[in-house]
C-alpha atoms as a PDB file:
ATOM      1  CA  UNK A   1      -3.082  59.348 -79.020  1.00  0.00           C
ATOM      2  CA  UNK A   2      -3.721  60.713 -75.822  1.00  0.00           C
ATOM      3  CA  UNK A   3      -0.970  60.648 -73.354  1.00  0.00           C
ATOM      4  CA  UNK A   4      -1.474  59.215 -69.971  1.00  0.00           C
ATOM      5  CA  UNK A   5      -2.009  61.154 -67.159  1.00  0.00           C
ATOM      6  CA  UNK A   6       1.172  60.840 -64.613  1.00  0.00           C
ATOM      7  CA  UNK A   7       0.473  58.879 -61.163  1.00  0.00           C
ATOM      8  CA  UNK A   8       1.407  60.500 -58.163  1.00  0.00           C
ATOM      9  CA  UNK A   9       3.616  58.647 -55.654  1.00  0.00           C
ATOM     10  CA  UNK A  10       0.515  57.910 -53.238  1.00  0.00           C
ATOM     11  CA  UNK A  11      -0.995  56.720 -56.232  1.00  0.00           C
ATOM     12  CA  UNK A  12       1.667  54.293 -57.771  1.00  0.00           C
ATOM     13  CA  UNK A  13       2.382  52.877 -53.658  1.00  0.00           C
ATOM     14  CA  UNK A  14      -1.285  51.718 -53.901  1.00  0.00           C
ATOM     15  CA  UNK A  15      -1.212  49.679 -56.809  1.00  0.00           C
ATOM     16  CA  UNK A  16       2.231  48.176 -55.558  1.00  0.00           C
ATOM     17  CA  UNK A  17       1.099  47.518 -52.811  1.00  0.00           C
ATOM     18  CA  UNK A  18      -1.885  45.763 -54.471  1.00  0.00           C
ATOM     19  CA  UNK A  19       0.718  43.003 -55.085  1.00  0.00           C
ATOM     20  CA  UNK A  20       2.026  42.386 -51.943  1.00  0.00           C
ATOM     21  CA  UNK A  21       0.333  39.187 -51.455  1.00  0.00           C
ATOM     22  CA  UNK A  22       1.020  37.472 -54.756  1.00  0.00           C
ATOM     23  CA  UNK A  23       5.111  39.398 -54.403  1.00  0.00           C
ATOM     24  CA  UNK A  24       5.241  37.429 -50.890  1.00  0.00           C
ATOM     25  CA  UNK A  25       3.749  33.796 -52.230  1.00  0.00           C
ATOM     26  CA  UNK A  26       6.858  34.182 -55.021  1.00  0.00           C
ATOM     27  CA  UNK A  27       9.674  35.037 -53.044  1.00  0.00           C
ATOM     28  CA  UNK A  28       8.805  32.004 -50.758  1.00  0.00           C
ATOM     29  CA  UNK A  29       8.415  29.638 -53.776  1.00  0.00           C
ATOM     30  CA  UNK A  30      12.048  30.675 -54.481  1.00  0.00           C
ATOM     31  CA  UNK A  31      13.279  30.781 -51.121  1.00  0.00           C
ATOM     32  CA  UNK A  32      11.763  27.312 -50.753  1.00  0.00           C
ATOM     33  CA  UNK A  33      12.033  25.847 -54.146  1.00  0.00           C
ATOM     34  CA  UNK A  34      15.497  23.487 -53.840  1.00  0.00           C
ATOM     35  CA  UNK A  35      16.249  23.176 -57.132  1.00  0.00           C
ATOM     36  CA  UNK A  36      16.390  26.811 -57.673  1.00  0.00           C
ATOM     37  CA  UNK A  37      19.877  29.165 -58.174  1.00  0.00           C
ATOM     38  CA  UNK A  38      21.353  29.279 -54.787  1.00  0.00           C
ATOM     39  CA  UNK A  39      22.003  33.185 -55.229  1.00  0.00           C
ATOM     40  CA  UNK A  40      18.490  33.290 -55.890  1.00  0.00           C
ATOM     41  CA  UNK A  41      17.064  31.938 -52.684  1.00  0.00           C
ATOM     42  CA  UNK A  42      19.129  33.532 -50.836  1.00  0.00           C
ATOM     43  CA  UNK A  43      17.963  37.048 -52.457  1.00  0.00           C
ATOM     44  CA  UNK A  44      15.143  35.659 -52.002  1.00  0.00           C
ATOM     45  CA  UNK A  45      15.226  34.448 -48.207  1.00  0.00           C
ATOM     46  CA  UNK A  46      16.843  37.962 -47.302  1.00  0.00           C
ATOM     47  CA  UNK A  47      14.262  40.008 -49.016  1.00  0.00           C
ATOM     48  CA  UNK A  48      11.465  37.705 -46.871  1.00  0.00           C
ATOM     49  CA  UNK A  49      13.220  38.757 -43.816  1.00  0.00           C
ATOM     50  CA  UNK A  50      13.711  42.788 -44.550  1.00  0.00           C
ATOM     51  CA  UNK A  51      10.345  42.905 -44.835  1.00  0.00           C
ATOM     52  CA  UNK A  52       9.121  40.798 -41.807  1.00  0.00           C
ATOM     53  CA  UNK A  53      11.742  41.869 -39.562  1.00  0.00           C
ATOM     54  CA  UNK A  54      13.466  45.134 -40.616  1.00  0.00           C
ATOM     55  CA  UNK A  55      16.992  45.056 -41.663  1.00  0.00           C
ATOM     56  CA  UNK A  56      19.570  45.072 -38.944  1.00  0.00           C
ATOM     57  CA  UNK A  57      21.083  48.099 -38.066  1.00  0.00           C
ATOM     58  CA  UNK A  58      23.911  49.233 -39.467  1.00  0.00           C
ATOM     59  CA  UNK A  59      26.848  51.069 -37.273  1.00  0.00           C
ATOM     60  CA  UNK A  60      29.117  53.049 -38.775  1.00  0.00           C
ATOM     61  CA  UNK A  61      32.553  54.386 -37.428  1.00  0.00           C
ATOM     62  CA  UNK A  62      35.271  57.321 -38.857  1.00  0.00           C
ATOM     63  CA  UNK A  63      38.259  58.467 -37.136  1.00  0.00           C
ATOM     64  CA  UNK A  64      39.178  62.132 -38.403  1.00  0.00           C
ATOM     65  CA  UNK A  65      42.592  63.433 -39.264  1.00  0.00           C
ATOM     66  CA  UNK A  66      42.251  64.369 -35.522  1.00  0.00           C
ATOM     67  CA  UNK A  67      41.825  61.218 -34.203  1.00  0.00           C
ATOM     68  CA  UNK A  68      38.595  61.845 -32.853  1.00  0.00           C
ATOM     69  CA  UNK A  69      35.146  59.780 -34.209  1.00  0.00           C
ATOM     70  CA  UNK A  70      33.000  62.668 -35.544  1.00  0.00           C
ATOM     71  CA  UNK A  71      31.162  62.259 -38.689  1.00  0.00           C
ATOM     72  CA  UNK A  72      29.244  65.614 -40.274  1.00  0.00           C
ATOM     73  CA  UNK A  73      26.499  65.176 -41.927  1.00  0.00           C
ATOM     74  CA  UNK A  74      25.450  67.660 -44.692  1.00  0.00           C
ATOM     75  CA  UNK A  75      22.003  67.944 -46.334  1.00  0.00           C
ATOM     76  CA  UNK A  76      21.508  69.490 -49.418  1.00  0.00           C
ATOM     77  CA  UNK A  77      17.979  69.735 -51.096  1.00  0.00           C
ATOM     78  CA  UNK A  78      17.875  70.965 -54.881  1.00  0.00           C
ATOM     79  CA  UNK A  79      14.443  72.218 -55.842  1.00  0.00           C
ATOM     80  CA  UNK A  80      13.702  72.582 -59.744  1.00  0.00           C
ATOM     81  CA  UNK A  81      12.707  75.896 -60.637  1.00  0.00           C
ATOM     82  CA  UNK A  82      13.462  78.085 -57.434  1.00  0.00           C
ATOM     83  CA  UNK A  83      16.834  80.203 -57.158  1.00  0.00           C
END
């Protein structure tokens, strides 16, 4: 049996996003369907507004050993294959 060729991440975004409408029309049956799990519509409420009006930002604070607010940020990337 032949095995299927991988999809590449452009690839697999359009055929999520080829759901988008249908993915929408269910999270507002939940989020509007009262007899439903409470914890459910409110997943399902907050997902609904993520996506129509961004989350809200989040602030973040650190006091050092110093006393001063400084946060360092480090970025690593790995890369498979390359020394």
């Amino acid at each position: 049996m032949p095995v299927p060729a991988k999809k590449t991440p452009t690839e697999l975004k359009s055929l999520a996003r080829a759901y988008t409408d249908v993915s929408m029309r269910t999270l507002g049956a939940w989020a509007s369907c009262e007899e439903a799990d409470p914890e459910i519509r409110i997943r399902a409420i907050g997902m609904l507004l993520d996506r129509g009006w961004g989350k809200p930002a989040q602030t973040h604070e650190h006091t050092g050993a110093d006393g001063a607010n400084e946060i360092t940020v480090i970025l690593r990337t790995i890369v498979e294959g390359k020394k």
